[in-house]
N, C-alpha and C. Protein backbone atom coordinates (compact mmCIF):
# COMPACT_ATOMS: atom_id res chain seq x y z
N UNK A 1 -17.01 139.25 -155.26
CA UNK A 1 -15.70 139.88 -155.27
C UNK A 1 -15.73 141.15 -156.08
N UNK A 2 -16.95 142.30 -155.96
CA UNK A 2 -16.77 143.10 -156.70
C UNK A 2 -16.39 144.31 -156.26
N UNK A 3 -15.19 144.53 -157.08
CA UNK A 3 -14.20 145.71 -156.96
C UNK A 3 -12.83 145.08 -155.79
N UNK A 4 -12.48 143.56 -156.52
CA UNK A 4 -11.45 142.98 -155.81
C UNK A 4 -10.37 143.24 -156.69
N UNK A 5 -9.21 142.67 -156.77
CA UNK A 5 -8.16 142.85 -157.58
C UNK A 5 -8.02 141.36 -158.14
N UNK A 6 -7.19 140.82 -159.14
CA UNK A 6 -7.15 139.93 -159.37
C UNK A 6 -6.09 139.09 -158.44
N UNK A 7 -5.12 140.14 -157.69
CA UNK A 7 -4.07 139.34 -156.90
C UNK A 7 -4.79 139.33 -155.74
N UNK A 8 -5.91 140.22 -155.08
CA UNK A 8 -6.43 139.78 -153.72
C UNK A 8 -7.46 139.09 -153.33
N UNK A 9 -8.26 138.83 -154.96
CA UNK A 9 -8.74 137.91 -155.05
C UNK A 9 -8.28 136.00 -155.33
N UNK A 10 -6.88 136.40 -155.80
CA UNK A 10 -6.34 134.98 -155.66
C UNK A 10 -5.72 134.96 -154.27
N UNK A 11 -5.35 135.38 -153.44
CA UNK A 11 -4.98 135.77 -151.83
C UNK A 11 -6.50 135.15 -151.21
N UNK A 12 -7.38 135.69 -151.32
CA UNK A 12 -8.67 135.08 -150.49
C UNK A 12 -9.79 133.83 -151.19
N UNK A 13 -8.57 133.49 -152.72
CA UNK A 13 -9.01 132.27 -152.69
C UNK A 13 -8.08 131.11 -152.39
N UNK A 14 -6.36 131.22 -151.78
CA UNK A 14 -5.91 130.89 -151.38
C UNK A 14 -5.88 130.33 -149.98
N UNK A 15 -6.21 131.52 -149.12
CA UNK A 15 -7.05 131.94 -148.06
C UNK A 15 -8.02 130.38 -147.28
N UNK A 16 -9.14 130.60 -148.53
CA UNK A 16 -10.19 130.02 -148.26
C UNK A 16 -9.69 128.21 -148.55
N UNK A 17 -8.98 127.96 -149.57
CA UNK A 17 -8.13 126.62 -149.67
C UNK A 17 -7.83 126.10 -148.34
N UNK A 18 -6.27 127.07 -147.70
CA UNK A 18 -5.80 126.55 -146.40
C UNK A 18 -7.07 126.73 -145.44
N UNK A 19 -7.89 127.13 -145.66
CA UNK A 19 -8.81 127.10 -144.05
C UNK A 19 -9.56 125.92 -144.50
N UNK A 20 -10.31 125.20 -145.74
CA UNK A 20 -10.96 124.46 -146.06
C UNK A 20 -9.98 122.68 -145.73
N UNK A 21 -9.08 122.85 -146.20
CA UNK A 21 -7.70 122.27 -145.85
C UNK A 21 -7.37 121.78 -143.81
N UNK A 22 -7.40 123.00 -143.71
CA UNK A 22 -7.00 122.82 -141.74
C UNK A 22 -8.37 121.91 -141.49
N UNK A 23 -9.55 122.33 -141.79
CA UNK A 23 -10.26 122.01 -140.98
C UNK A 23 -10.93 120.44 -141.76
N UNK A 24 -10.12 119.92 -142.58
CA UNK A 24 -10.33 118.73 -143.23
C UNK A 24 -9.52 117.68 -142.46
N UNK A 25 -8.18 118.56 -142.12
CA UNK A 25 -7.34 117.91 -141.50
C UNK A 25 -7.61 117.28 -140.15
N UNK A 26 -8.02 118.79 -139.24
CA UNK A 26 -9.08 118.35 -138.18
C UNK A 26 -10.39 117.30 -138.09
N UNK A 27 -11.08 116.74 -139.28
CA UNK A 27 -12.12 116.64 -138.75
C UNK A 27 -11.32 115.10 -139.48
N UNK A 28 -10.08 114.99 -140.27
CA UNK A 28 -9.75 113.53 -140.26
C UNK A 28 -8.89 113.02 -138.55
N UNK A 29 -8.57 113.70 -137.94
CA UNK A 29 -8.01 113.91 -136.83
C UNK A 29 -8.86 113.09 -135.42
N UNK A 30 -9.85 114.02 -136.10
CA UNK A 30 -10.91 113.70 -134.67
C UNK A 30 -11.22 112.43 -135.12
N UNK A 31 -11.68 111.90 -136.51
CA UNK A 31 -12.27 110.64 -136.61
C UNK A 31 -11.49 109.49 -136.22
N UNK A 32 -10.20 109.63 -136.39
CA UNK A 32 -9.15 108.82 -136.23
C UNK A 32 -8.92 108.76 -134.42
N UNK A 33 -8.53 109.74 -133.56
CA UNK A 33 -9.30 109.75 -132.53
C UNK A 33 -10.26 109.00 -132.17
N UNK A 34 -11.31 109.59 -132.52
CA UNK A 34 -13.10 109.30 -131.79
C UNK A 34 -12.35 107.63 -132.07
N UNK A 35 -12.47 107.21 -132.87
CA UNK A 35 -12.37 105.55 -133.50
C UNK A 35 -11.44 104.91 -132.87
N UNK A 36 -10.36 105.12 -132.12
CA UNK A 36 -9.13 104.86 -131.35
C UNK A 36 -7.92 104.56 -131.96
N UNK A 37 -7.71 104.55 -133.21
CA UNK A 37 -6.76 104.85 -134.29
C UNK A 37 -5.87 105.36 -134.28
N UNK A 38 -5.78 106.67 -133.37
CA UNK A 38 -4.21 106.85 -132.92
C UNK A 38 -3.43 106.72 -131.73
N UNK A 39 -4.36 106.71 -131.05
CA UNK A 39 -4.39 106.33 -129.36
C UNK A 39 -4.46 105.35 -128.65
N UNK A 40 -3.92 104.33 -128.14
CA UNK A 40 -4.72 102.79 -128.70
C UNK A 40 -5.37 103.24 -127.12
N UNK A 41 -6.76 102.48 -127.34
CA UNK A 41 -7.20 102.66 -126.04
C UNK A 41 -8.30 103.74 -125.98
N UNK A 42 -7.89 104.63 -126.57
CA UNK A 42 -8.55 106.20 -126.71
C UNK A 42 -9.57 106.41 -127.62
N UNK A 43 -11.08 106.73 -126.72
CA UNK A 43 -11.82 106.75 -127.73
C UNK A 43 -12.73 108.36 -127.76
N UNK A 44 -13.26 108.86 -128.46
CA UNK A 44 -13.87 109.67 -128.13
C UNK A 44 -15.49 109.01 -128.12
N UNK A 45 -16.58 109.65 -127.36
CA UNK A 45 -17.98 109.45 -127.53
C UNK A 45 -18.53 109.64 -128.91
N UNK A 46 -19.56 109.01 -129.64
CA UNK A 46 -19.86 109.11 -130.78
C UNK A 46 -20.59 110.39 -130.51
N UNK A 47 -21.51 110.42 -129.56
CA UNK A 47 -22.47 111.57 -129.27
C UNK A 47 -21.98 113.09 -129.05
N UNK A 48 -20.47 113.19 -129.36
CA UNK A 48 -19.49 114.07 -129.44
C UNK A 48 -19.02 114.15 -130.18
N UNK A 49 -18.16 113.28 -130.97
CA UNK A 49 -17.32 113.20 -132.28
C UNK A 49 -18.72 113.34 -133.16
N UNK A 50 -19.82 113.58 -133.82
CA UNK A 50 -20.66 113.14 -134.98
C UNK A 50 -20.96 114.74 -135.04
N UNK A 51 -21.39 115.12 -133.81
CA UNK A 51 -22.09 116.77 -133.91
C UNK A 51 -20.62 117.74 -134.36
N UNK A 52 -19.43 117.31 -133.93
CA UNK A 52 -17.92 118.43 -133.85
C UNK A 52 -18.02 117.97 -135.55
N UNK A 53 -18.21 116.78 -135.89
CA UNK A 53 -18.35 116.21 -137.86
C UNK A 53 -18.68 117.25 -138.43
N UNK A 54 -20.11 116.83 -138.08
CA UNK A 54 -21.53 117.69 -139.08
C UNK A 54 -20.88 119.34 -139.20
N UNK A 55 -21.06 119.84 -137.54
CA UNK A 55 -20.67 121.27 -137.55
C UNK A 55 -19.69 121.72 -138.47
N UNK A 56 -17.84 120.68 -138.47
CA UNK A 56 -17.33 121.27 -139.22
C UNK A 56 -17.52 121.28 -141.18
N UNK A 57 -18.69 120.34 -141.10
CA UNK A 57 -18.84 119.90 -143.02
C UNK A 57 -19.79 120.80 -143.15
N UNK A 58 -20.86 121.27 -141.97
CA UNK A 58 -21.85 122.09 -142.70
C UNK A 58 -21.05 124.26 -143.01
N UNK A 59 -19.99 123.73 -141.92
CA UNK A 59 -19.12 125.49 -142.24
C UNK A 59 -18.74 125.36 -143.49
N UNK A 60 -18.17 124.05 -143.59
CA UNK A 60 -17.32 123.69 -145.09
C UNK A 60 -18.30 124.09 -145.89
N UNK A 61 -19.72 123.80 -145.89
CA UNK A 61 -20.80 124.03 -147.14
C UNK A 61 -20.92 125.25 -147.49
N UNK A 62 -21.03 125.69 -145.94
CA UNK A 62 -21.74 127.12 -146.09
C UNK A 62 -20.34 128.07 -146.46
N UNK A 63 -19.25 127.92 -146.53
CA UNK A 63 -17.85 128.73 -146.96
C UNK A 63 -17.75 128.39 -148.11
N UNK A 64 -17.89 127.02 -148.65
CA UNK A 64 -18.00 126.89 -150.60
C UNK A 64 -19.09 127.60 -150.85
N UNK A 65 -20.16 127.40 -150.70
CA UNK A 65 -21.04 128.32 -151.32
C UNK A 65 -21.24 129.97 -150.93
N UNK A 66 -20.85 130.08 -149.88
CA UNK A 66 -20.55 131.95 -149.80
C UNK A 66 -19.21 132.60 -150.85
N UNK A 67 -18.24 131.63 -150.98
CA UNK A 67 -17.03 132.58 -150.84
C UNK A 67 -16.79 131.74 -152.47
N UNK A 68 -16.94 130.79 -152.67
CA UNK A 68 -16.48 130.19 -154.23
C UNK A 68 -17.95 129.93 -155.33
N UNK A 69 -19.11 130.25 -154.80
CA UNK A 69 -19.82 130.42 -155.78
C UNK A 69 -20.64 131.68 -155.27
N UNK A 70 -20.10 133.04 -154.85
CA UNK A 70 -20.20 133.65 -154.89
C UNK A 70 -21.61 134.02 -154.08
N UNK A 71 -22.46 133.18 -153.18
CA UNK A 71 -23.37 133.69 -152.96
C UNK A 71 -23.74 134.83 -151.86
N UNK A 72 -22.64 135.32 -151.53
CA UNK A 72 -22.48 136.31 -150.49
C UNK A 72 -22.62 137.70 -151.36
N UNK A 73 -22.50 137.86 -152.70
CA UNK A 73 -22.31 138.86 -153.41
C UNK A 73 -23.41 139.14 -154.00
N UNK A 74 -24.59 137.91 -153.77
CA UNK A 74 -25.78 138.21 -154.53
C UNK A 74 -26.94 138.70 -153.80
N UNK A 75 -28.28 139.21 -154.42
CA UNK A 75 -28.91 139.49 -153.95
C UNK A 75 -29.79 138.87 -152.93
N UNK A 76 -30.62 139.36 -151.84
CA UNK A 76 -31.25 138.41 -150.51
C UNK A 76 -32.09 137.46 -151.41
N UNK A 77 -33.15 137.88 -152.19
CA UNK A 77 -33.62 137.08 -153.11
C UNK A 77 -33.39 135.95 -153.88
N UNK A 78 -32.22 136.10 -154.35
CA UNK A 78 -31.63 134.97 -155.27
C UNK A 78 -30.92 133.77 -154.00
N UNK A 79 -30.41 134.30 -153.13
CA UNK A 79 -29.70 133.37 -152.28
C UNK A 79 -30.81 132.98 -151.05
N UNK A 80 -32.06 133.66 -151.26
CA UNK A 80 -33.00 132.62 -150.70
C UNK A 80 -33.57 131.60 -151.61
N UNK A 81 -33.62 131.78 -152.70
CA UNK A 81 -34.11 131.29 -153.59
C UNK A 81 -32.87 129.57 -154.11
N UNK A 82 -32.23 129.81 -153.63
CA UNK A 82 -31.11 128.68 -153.40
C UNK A 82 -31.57 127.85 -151.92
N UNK A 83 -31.33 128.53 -151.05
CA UNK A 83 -31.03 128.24 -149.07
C UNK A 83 -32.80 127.74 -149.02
N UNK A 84 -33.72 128.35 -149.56
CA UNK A 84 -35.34 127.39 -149.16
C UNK A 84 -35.44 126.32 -149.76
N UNK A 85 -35.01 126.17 -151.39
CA UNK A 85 -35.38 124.52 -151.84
C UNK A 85 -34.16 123.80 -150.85
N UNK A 86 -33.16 124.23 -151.06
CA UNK A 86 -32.16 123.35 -150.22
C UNK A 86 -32.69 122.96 -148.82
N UNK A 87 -33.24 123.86 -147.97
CA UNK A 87 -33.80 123.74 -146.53
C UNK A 87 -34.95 122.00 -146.79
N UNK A 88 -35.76 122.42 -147.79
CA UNK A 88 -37.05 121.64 -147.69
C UNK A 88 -36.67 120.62 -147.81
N UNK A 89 -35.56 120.25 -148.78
CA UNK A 89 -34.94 118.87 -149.29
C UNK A 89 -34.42 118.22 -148.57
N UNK A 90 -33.59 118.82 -148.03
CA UNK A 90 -33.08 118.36 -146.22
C UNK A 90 -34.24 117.98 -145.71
N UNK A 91 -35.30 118.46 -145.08
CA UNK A 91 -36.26 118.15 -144.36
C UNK A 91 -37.11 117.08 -145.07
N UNK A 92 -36.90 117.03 -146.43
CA UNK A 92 -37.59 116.24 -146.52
C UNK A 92 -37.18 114.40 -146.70
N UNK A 93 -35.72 114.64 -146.77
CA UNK A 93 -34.88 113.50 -146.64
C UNK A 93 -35.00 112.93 -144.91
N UNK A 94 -34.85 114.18 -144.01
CA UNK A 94 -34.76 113.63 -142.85
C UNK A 94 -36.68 112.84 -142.52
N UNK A 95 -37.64 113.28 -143.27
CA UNK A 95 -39.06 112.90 -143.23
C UNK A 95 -39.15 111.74 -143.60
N UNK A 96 -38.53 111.34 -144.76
CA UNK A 96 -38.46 110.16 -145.67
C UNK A 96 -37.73 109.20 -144.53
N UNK A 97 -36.55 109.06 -144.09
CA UNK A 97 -35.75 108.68 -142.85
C UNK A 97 -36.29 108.19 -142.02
N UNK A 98 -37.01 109.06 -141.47
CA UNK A 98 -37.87 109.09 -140.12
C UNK A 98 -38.98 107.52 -140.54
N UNK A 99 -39.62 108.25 -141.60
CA UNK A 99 -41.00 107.28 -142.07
C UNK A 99 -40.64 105.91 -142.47
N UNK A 100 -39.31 105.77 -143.29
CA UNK A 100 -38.75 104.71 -143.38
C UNK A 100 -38.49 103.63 -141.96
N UNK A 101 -37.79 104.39 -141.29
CA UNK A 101 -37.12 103.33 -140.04
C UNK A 101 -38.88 103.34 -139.41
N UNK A 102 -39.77 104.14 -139.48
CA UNK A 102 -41.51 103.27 -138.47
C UNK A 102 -41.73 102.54 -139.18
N UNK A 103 -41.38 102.17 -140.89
CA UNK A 103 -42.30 101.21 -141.71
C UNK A 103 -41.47 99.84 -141.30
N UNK A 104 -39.99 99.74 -141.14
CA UNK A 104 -39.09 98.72 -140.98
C UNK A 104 -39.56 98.31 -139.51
N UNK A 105 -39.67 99.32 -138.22
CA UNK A 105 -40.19 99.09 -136.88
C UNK A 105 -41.59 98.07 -137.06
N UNK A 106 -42.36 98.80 -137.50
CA UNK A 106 -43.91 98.21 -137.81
C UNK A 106 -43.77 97.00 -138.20
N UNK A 107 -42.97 96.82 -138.93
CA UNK A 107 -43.02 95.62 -140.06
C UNK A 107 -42.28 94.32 -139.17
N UNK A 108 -41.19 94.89 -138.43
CA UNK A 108 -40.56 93.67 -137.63
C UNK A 108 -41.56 92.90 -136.13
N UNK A 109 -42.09 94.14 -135.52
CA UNK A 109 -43.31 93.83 -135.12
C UNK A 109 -44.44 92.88 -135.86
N UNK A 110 -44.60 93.25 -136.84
CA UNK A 110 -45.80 92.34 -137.58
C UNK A 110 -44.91 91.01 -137.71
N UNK A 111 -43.51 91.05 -137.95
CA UNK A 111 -43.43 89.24 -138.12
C UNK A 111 -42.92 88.51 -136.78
N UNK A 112 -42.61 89.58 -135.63
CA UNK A 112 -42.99 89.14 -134.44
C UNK A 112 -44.22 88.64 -134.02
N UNK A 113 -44.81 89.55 -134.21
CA UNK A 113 -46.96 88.62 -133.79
C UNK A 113 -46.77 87.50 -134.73
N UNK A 114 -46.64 87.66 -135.71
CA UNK A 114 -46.95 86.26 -136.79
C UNK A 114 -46.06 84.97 -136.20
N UNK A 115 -44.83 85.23 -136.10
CA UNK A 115 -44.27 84.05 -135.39
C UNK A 115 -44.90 83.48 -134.13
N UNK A 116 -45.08 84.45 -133.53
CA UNK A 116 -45.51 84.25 -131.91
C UNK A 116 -46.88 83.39 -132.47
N UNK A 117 -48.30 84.13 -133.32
CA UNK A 117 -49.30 83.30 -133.53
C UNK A 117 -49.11 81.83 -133.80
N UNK A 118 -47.95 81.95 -135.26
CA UNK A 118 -47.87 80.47 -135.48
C UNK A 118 -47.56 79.58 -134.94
N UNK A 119 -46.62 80.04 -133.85
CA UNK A 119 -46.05 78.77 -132.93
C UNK A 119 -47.37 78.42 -131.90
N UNK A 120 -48.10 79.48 -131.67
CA UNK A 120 -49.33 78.99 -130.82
C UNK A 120 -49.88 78.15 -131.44
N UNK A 121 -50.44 78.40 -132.49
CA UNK A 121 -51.27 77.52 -133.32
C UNK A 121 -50.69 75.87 -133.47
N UNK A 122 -49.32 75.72 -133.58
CA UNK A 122 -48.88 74.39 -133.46
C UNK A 122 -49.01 73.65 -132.40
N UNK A 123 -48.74 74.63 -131.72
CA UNK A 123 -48.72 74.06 -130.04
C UNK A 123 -50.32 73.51 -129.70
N UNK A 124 -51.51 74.32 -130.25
CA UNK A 124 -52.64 74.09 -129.81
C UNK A 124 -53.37 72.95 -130.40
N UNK A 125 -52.71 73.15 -132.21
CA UNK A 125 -52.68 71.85 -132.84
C UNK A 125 -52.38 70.55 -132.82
N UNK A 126 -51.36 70.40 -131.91
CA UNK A 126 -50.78 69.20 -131.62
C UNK A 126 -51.14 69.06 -129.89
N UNK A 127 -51.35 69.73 -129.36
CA UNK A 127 -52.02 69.37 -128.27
C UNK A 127 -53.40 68.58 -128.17
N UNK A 128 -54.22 69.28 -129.83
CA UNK A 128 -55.46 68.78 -129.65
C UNK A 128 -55.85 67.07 -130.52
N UNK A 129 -54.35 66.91 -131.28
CA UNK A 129 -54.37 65.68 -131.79
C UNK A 129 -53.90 64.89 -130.97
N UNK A 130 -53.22 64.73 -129.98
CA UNK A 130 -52.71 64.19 -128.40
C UNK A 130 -53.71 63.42 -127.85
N UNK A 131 -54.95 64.95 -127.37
CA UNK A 131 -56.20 64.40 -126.82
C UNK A 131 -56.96 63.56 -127.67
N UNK A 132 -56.96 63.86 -129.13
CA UNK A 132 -57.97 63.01 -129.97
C UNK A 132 -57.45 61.51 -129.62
N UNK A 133 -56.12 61.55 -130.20
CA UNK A 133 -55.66 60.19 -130.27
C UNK A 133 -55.80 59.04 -128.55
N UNK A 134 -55.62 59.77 -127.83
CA UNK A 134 -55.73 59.07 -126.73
C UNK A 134 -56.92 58.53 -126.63
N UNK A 135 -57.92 59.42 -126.59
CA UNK A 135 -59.07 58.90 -126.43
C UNK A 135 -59.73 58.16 -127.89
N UNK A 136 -59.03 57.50 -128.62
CA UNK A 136 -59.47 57.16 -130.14
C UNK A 136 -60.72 57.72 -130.69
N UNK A 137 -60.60 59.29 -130.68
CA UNK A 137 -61.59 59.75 -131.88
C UNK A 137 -60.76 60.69 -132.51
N UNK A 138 -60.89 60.41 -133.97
CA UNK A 138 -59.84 60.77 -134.89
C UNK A 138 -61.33 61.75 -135.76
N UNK A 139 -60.87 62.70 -136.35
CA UNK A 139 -61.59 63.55 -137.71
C UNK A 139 -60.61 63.85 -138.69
N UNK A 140 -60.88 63.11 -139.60
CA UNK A 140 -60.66 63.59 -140.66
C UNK A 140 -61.08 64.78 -141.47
C-alpha cells in the first residue's frame, strides 16, 4: 500500500472483508446445496461441489496473502521465497498421502493372502486327519 492514504487504504481493506465475506457465504451455500440441505432432494455431484470448494479457499489464500500481508508490494524474490517452500510442502503432503494410502492398500492385501493361506491350511489339515483316522494310522 505504498503511497495509499489511510482512508483508501481502510476502503480496500474493507473492500477485501466484503469480498472475503461473499465468497464465504457462497462456498457455505454450495455445501449446503451439494449435501441436500436446502433442497430436499437436491444434490450437487461431489466431483463438482469439491473443485468450485478448493478454487474458492485457494483465491481466499492467495487474496489474504497478496492484499493483507502485503505480498503484492514486495519484491519477486522475497515472495518467491515464501510461494517455493509453500509449493514443496504441499507436494510433499500430497507425496506423504499418496505413499500412505499404497502402505494401507499393500497391507490389506497382505492380510488378505494371510487369511486366504490360513484357511487353506485348516482345510488341508483337517482333511488330512480325516484320511489318517479312517484308515487308523495316527502320528503323533
Amino acid at each position: 500500500m505504498a503511497g495509499v492514504s489511510y482512508e483508501e487504504g481502510k476502503k480496500q481493506a474493507y473492500r477485501g472483508f466484503v469480498l472475503l465475506g461473499i465468497i464465504t457465504i457462497v462456498e457455505v451455500i454450495i455445501a449446503l446445496l451439494g449435501n441436500g440441505h436446502l433442497i430436499e432432494g437436491f444434490r450437487i455431484s461431489k466431483w463438482i461441489m469439491y473443485p468450485i470448494m478448493i478454487g474458492f479457499s485457494l483465491y481466499k489464500a492467495y487474496f489474504i496473502v497478496n492484499e493483507f500481508m502485503h505480498m503484492k508490494y514486495e519484491v519477486k524474490g522475497l515472495a518467491m521465497s515464501v510461494i517455493l517452500p509453500t509449493g514443496l510442502f504441499l507436494w510433499a503432503i500430497f507425496a506423504f498421502l499418496h505413499e500412505g494410502n499404497s502402505w494401507g492398500n499393500r497391507r490389506e492385501l497382505i492380510k488378505e493372502k494371510n487369511s486366504i493361506d490360513a484357511n487353506e491350511g485348516k482345510q488341508t489339515g483337517s482333511i488330512q486327519k480325516m484320511e489318517e483316522s479312517e484308515s487308523g494310522l495316527r502320528f503323533f
